[in-house]
Protein backbone atom coordinates (compact mmCIF):
# COMPACT_ATOMS: atom_id res chain seq x y z
CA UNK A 1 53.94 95.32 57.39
CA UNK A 2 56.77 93.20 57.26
CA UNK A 3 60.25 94.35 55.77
CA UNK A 4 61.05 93.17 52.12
CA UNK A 5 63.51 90.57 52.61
CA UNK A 6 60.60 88.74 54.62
CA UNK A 7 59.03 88.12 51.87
CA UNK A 8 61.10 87.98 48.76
CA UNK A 9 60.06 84.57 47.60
CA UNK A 10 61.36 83.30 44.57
CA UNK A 11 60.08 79.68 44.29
CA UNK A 12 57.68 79.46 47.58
CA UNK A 13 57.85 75.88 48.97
CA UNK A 14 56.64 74.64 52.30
CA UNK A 15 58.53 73.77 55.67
CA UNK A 16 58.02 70.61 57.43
CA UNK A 17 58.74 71.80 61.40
CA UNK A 18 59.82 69.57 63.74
CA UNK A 19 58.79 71.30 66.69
CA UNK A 20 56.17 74.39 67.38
CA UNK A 21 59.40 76.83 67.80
CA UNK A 22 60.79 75.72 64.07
CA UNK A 23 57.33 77.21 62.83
CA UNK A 24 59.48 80.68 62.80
CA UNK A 25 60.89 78.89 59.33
CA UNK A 26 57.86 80.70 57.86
CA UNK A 27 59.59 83.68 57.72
CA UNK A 28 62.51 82.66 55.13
CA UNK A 29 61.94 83.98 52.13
CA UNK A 30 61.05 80.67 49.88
CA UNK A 31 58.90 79.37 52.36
CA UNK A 32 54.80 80.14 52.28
CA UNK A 33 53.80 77.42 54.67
CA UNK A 34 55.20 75.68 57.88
CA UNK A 35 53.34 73.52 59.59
CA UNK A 36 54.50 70.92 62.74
CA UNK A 37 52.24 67.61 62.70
CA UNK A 38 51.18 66.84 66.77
CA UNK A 39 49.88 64.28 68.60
CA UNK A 40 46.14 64.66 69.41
CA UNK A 41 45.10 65.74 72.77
CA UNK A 42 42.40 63.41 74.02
CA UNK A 43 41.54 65.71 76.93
CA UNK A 44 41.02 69.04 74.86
CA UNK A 45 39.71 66.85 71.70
CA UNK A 46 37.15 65.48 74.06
CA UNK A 47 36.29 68.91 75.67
CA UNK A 48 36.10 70.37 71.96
CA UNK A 49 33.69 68.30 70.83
CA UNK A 50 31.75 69.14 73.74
CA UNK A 51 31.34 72.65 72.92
CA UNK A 52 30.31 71.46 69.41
CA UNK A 53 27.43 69.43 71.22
CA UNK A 54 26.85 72.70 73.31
CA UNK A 55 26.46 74.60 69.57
CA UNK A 56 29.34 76.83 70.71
CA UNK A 57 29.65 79.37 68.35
CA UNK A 58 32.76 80.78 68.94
CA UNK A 59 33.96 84.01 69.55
CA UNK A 60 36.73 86.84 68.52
CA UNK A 61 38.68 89.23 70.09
CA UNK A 62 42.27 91.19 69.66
CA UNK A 63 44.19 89.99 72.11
CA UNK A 64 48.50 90.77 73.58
CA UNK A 65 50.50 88.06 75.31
CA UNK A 66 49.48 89.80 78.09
CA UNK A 67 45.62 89.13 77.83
CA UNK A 68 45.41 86.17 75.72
CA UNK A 69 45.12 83.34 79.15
CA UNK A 70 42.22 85.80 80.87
CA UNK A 71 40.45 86.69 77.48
CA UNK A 72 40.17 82.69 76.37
CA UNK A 73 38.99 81.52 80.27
CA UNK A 74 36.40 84.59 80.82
CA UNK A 75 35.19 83.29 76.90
CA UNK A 76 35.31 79.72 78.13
CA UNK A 77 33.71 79.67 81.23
CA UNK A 78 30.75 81.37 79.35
CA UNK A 79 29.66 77.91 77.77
CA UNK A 80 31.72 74.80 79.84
CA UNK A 81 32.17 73.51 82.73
CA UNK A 82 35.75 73.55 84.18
CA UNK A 83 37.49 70.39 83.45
CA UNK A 84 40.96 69.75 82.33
CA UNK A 85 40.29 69.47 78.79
CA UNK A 86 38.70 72.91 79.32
CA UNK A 87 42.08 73.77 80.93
CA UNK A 88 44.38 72.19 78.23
CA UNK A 89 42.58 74.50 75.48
CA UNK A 90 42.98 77.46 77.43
CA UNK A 91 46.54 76.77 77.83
CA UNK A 92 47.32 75.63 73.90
CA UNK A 93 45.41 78.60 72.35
CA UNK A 94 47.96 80.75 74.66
CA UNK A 95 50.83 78.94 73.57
CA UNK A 96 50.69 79.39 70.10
CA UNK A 97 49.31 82.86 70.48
CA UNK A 98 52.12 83.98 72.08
CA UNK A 99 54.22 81.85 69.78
CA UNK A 100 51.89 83.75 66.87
CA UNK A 101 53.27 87.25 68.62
CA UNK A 102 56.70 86.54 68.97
CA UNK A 103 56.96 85.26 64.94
CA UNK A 104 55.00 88.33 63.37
CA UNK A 105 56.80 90.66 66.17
CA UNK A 106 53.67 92.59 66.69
CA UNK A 107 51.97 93.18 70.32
CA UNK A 108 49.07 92.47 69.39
CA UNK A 109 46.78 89.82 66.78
CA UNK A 110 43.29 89.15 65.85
CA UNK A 111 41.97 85.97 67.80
CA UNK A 112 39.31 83.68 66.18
CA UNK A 113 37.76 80.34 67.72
CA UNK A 114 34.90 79.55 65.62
CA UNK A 115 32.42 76.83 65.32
CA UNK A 116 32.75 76.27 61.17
CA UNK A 117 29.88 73.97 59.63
CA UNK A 118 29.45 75.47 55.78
CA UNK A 119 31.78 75.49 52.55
CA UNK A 120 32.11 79.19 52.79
CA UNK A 121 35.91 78.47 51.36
CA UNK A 122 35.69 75.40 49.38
CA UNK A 123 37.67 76.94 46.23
CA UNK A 124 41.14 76.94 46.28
CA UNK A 125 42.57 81.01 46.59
CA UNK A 126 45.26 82.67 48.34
CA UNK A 127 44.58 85.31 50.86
CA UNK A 128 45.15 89.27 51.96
CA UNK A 129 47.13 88.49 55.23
CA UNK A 130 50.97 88.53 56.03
CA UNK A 131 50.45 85.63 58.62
CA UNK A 132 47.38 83.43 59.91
CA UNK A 133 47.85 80.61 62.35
CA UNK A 134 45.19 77.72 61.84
CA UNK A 135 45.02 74.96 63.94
CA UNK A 136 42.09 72.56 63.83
CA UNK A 137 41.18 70.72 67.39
CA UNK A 138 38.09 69.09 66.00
CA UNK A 139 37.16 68.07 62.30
CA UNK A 140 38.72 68.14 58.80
CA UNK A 141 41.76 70.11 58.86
CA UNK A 142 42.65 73.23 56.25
CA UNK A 143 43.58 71.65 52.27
CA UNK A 144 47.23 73.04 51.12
CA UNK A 145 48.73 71.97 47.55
CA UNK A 146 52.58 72.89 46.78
CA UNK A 147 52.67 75.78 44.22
CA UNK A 148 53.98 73.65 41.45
CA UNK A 149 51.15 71.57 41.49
CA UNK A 150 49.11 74.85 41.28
CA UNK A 151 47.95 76.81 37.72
CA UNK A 152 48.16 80.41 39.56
CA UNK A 153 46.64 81.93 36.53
CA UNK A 154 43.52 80.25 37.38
CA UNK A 155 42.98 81.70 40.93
CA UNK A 156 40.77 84.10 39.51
CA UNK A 157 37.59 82.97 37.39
CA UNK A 158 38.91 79.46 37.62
CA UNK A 159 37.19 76.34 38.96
CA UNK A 160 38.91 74.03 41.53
CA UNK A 161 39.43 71.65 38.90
CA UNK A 162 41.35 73.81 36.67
CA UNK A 163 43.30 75.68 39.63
CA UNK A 164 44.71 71.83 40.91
CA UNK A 165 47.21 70.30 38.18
CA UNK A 166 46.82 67.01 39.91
CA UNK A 167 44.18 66.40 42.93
CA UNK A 168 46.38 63.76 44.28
CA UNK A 169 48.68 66.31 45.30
CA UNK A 170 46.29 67.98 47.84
CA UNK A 171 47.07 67.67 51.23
CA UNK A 172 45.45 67.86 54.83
CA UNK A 173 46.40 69.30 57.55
CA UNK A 174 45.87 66.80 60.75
CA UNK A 175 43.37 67.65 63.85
CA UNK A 176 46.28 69.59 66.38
CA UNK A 177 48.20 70.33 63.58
CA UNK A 178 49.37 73.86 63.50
CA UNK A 179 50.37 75.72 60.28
CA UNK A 180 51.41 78.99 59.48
CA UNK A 181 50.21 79.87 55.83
CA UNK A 182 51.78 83.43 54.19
CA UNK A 183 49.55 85.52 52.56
CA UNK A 184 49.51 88.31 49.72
CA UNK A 185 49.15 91.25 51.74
CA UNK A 186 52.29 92.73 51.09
CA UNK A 187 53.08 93.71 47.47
CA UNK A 188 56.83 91.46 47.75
CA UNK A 189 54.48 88.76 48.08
CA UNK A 190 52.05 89.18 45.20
CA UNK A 191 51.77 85.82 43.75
CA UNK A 192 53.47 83.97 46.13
CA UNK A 193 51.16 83.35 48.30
CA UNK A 194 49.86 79.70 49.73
CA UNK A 195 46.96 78.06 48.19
CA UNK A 196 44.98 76.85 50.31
CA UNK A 197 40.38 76.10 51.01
CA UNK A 198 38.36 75.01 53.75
CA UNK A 199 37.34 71.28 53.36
CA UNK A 200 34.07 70.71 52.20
CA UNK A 201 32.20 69.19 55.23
CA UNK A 202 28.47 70.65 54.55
CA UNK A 203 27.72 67.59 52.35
CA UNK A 204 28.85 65.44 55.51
CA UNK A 205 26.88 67.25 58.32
CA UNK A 206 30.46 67.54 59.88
CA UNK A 207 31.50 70.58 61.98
CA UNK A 208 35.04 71.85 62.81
CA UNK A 209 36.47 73.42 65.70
CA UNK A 210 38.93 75.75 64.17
CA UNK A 211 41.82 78.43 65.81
CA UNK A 212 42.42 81.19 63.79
CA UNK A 213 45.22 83.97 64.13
CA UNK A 214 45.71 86.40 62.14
CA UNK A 215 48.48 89.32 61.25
């Protein structure tokens, strides 16, 4: 677990990187969510919807700094052909694993690239994690609200519409975009913790390509 002055939050807020290294802002203590807007990657965009055409559904796996490159190609080259989209996802999911690792200080974190078509998370909650990484290279990206827009009281039993003070307030996070969300594992943290849901995409048919790391 991470120490106490990690995570003693009094008013969480979140950080507007401006650069994947400035994502380490997520560990100051008033800060539950950093996230660094990206430009799109047209190869690896194109190559990710490809593996949605190919009904890729995903895969997991714990994986070091070490392993990450030769775990994500051997998973890969299960379902694609090599081309340099292929390539340029191989190379971004190590990046920000390793940037992942070198953040939560750990050797180690659980690896998820998943194929997400449902509304499994449509209501607005805070989760039991220190850290998860999410990063969306095809499809609606992960909803955040600021906590003062939030009724916390709510989080339990409560319906979207009474956990949201104002819907306009709801925000998106970007295809490429890469946050950082803090979670209520840790007992400093109770409370504190972003709220965040899955879009709802079911209604749409839509499907998302979604990179998940967790601590």
């Amino acid at each position: 677990m991470l120490s106490l002055s990690f995570f003693d939050i009094k008013k969480p807020k979140a950080l507007a990187a401006q650069s994947l290294d400035e994502l380490s802002g997520i560990g100051k203590p008033d800060t539950n969510l950093a996230y660094y807007q990206r430009p799109v990657d047209e190869d690896i965009h194109l190559f990710a919807q490809t593996l949605l055409a190919k009904d890729f559904r995903g895969f997991d796996a714990v994986v070091s700094s070490h392993s990450i490159k030769e775990v994500v190609a051997n998973e890969l080259d299960k379902v694609a052909v090599h081309t340099s989209g292929k390539i340029g996802l191989a190379e971004d999911i190590a990046n920000l694993t390793q940037l992942f690792i070198s953040i939560t200080r750990q050797e180690h974190t659980h690896l998820y690239l998943k194929l997400v078509s449902d509304d499994a998370c449509r209501k607005f909650h805070t989760d039991r994690y220190d850290l998860r990484l999410l990063c969306t290279y095809v499809g609606a990206g992960t909803e955040w609200i600021e906590d003062r827009y939030v009724n916390r009281n709510k989080l339990v039993g409560g319906d979207n519409e009474s956990i949201v003070k104002d819907a306009s307030k709801i925000k998106t996070m970007q295809p490429f975009e890469v946050g950082i969300l803090k979670g209520e594992a840790s007992l400093q943290n109770k409370g504190k913790g972003i709220v965040h849901r899955s879009p709802p995409i079911q209604h749409k048919n839509e499907k998302r390509l979604l990179l998940r790391l967790d601590y």
